[in-house]
N, C-alpha and C. Protein backbone atom coordinates (compact mmCIF):
# COMPACT_ATOMS: atom_id res chain seq x y z
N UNK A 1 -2.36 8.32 40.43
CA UNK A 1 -3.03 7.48 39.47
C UNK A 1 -3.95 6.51 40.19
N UNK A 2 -5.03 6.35 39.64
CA UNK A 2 -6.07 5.32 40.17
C UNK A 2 -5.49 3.94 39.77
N UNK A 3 -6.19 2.70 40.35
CA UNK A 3 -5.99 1.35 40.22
C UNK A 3 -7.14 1.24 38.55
N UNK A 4 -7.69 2.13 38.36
CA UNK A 4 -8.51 1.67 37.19
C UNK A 4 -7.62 0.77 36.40
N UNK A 5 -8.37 -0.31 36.02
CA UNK A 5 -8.03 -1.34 34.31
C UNK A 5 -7.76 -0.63 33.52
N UNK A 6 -6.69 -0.60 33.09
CA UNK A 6 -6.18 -0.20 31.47
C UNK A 6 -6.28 -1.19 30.66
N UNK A 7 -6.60 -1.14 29.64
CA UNK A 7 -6.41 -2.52 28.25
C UNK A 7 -5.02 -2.15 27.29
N UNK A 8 -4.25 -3.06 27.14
CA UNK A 8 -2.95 -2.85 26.97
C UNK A 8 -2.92 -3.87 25.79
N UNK A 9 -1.91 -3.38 24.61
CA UNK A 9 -2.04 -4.45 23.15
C UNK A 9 -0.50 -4.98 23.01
N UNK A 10 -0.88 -5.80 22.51
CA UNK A 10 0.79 -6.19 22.04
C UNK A 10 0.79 -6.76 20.83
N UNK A 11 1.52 -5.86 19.85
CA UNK A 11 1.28 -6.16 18.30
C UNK A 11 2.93 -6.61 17.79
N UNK A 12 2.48 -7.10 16.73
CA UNK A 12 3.66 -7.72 15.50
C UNK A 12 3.46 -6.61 14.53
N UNK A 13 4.41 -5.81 14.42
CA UNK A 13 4.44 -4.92 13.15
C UNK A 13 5.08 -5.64 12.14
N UNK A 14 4.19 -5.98 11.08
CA UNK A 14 4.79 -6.78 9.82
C UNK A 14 5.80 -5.86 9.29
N UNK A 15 6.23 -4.93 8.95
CA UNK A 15 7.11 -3.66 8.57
C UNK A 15 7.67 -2.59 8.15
N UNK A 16 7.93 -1.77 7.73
CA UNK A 16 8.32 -0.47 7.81
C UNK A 16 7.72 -0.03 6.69
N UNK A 17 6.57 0.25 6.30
CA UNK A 17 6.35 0.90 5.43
C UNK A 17 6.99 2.31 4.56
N UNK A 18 7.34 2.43 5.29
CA UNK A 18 8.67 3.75 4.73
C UNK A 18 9.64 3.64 4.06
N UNK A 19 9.75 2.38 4.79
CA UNK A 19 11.47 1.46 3.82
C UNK A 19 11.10 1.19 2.27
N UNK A 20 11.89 1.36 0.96
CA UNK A 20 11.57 1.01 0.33
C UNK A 20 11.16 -0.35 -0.36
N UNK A 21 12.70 -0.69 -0.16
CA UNK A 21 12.99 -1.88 -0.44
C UNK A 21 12.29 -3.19 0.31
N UNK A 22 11.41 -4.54 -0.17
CA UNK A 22 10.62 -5.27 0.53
C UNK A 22 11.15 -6.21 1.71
N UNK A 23 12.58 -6.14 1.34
CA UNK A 23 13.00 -7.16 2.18
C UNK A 23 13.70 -6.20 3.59
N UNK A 24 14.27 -5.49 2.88
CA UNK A 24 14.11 -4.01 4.40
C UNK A 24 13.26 -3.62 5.02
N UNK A 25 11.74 -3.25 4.66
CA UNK A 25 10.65 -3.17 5.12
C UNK A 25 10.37 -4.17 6.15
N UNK A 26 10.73 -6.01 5.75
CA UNK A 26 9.97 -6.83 6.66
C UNK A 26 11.23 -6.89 7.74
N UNK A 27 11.84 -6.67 7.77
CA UNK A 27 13.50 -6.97 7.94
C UNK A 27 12.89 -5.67 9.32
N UNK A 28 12.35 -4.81 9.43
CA UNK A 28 12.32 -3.98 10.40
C UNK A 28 11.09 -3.84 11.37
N UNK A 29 10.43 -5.31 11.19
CA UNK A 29 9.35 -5.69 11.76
C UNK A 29 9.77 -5.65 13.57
N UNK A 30 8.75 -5.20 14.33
CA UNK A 30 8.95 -5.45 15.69
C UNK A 30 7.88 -5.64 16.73
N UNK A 31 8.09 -6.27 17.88
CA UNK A 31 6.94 -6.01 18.62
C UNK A 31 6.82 -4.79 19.49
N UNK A 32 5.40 -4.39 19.68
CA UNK A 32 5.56 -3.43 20.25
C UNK A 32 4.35 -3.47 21.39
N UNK A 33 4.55 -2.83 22.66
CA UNK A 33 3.43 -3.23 23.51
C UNK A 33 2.99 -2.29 24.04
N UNK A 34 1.97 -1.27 23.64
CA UNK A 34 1.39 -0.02 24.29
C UNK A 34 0.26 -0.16 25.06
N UNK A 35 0.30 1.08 26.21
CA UNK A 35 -1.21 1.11 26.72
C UNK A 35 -1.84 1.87 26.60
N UNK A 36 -3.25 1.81 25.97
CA UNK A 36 -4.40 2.59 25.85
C UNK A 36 -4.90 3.51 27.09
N UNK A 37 -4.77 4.67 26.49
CA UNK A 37 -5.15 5.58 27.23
C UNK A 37 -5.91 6.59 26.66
N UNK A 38 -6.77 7.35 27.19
CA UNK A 38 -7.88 8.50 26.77
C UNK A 38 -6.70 9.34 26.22
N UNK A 39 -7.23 9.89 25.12
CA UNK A 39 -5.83 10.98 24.63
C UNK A 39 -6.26 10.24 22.80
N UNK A 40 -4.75 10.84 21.72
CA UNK A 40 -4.24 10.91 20.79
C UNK A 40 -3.21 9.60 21.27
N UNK A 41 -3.36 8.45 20.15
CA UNK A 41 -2.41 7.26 20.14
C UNK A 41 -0.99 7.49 20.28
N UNK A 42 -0.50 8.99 20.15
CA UNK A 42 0.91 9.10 19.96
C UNK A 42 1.19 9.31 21.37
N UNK A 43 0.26 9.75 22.55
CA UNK A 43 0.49 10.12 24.00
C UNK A 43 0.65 8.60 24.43
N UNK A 44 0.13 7.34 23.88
CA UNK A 44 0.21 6.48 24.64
C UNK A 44 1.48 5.57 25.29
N UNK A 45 1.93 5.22 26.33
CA UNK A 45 3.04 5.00 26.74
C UNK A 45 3.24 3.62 25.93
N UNK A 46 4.59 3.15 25.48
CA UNK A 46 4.40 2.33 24.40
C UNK A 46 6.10 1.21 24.84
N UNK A 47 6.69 0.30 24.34
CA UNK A 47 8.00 -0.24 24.53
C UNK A 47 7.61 -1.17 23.21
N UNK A 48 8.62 -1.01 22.86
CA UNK A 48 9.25 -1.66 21.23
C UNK A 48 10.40 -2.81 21.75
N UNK A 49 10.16 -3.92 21.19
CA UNK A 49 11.77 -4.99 21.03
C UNK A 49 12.25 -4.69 19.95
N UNK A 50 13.46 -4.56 20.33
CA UNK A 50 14.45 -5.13 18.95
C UNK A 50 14.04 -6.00 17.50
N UNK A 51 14.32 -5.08 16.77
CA UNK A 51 14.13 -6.20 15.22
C UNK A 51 14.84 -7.24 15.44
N UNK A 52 15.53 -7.61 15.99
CA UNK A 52 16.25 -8.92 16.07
C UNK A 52 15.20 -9.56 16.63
N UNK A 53 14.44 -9.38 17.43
CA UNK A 53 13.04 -10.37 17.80
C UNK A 53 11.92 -10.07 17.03
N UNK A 54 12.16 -10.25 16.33
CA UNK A 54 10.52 -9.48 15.33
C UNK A 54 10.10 -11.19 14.99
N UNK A 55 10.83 -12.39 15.21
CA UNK A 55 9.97 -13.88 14.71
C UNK A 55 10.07 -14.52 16.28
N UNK A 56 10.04 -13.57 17.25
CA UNK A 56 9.72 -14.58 18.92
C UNK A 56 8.88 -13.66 19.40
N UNK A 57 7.69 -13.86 19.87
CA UNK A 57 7.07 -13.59 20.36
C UNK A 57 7.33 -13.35 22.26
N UNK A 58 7.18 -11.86 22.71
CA UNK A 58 8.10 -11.80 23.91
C UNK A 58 7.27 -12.67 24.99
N UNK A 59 7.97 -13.18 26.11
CA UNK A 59 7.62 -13.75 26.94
C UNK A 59 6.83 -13.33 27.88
N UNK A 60 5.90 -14.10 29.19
CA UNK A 60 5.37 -13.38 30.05
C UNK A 60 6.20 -12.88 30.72
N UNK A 61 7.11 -13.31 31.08
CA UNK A 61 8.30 -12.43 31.79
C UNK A 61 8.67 -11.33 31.08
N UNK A 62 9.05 -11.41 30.15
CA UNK A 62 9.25 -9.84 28.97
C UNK A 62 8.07 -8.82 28.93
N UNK A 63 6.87 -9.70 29.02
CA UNK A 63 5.76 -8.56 28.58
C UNK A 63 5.90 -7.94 29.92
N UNK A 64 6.26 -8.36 31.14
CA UNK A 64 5.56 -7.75 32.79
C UNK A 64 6.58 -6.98 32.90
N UNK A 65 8.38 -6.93 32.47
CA UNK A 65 8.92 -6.22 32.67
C UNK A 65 8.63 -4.82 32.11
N UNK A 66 8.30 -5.44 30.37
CA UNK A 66 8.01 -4.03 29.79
C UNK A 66 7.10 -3.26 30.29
N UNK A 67 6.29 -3.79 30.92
CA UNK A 67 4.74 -3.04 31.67
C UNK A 67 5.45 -1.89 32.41
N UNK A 68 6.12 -2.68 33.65
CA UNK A 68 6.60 -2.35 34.83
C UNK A 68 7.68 -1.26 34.23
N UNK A 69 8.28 -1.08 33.20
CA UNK A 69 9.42 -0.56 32.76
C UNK A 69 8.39 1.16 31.96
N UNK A 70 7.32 0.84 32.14
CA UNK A 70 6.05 2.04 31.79
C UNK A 70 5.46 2.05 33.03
N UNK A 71 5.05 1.47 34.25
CA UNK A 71 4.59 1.97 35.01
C UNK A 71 3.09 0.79 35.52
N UNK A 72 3.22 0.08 35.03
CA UNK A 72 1.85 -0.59 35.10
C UNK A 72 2.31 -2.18 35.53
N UNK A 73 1.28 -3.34 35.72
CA UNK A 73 1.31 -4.55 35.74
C UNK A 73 -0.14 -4.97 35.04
N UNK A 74 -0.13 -6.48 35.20
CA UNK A 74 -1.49 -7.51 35.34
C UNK A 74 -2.51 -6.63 36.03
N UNK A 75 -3.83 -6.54 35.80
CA UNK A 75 -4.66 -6.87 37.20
C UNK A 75 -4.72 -8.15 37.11
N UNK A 76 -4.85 -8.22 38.56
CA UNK A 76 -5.59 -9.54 39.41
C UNK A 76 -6.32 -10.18 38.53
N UNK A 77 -5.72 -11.74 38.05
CA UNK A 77 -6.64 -12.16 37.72
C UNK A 77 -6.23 -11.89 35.74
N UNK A 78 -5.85 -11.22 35.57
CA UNK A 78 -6.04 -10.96 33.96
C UNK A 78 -5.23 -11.88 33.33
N UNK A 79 -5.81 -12.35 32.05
CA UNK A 79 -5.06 -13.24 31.11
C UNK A 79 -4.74 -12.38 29.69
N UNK A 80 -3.82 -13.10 29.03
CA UNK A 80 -3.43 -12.28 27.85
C UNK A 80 -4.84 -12.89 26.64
N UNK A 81 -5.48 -12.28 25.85
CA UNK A 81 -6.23 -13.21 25.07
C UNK A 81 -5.41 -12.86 23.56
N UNK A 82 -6.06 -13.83 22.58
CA UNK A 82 -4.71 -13.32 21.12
C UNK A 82 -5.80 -13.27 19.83
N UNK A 83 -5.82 -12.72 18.83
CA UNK A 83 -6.15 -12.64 17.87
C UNK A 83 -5.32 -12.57 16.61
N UNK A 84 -5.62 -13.81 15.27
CA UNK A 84 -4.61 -13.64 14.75
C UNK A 84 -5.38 -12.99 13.50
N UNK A 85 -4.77 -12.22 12.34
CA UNK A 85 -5.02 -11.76 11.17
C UNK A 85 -4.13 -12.04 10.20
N UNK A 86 -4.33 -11.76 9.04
CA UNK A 86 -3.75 -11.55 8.04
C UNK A 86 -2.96 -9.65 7.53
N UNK A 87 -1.78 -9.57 7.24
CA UNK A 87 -1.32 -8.64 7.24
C UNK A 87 -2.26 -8.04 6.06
N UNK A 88 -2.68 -6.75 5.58
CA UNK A 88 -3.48 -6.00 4.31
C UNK A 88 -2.61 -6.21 2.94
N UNK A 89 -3.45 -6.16 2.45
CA UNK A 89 -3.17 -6.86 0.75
C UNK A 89 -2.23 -5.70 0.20
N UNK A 90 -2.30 -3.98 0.80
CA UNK A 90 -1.77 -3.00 0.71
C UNK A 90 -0.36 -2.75 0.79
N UNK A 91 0.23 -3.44 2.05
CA UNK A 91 1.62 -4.04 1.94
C UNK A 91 2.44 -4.76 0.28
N UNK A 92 3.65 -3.52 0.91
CA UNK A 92 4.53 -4.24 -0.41
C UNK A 92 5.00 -5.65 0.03
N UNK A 93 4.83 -6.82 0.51
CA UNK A 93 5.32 -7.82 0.45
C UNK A 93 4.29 -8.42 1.11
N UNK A 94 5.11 -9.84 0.81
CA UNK A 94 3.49 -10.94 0.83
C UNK A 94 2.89 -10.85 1.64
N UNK A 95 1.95 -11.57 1.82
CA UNK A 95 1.00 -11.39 3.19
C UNK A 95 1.87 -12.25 4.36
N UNK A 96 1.48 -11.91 5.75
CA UNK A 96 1.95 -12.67 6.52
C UNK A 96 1.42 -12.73 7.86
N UNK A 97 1.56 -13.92 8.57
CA UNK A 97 0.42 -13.56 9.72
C UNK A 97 0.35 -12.24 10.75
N UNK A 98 -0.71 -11.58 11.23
CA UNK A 98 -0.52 -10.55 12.27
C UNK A 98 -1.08 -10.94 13.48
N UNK A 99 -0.44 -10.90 14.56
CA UNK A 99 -0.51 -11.44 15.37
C UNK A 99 -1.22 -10.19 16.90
N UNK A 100 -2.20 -9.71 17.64
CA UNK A 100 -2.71 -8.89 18.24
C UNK A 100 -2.87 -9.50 19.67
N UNK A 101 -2.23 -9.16 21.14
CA UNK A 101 -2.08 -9.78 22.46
C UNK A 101 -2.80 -8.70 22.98
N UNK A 102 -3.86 -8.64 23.67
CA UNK A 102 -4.58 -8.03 24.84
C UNK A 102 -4.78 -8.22 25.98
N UNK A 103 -4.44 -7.72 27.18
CA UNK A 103 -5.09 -7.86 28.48
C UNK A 103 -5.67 -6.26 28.94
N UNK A 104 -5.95 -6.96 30.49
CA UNK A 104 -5.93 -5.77 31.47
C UNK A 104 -4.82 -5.48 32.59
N UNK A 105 -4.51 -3.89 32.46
CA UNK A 105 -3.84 -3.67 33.41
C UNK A 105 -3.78 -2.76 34.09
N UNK A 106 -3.25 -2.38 35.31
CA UNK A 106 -3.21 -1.13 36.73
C UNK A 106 -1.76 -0.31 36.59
N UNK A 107 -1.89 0.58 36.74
CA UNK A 107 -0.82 1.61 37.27
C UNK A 107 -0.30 1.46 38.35
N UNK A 108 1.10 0.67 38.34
CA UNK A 108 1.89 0.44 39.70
C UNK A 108 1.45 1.25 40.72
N UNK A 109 1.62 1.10 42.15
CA UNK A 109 1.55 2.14 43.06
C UNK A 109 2.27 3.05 43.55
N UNK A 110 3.50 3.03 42.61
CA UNK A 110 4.46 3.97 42.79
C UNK A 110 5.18 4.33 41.50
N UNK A 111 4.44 4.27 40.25
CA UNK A 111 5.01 4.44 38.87
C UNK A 111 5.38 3.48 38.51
N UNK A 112 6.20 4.70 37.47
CA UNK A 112 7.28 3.69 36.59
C UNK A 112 8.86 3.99 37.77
């Protein structure tokens, strides 16, 4: 693997659209932190927290493990930047904030 920059996201899934019920749906909200890669979104290497953390936002220490726990870190130098939204009006339950974490990052030099 090259040192190339990857751009890596870290999202708040407001919740389960599958679930029926609204309070089950938000109830299965999680974060999840994938990295972008050339390909189909489902190839991308990805780490999920626990619904039990779906209202803490993971730490820098949490986000670098999860990296490292896929194979990657920081580059040099990179900061997380954040963007916040509003969840889609499409959702069965109220709106609620969505929360979107970006940086850049490298492919360890020896994997995952």
């Amino acid at each position: 693997m090259s040192s190339t920059p990857l751009r890596v996201l870290l999202s708040r899934r407001c919740c389960d659209i599958l679930v029926l019920s609204r309070k089950a749906a938000s109830q299965r909200a999680r974060w999840r932190l994938f990295v972008v890669l050339p390909g189909p979104a489902d190839d991308w290497p990805a780490f999920e927290w626990p619904t039990s953390r779906r209202h803490m936002i993971p730490t820098p220490d949490e986000r670098a493990r999860a990296l490292a726990s896929l194979g990657y870190r920081l580059a040099p130098d990179a900061t997380w930047s954040w963007t916040e939204d509003e969840t889609p009006d499409y959702h069965d339950h109220p709106r609620a904030v969505s929360l979107l974490g970006s940086t850049v990052v490298v492919p360890l030099p020896d994997g995952a």
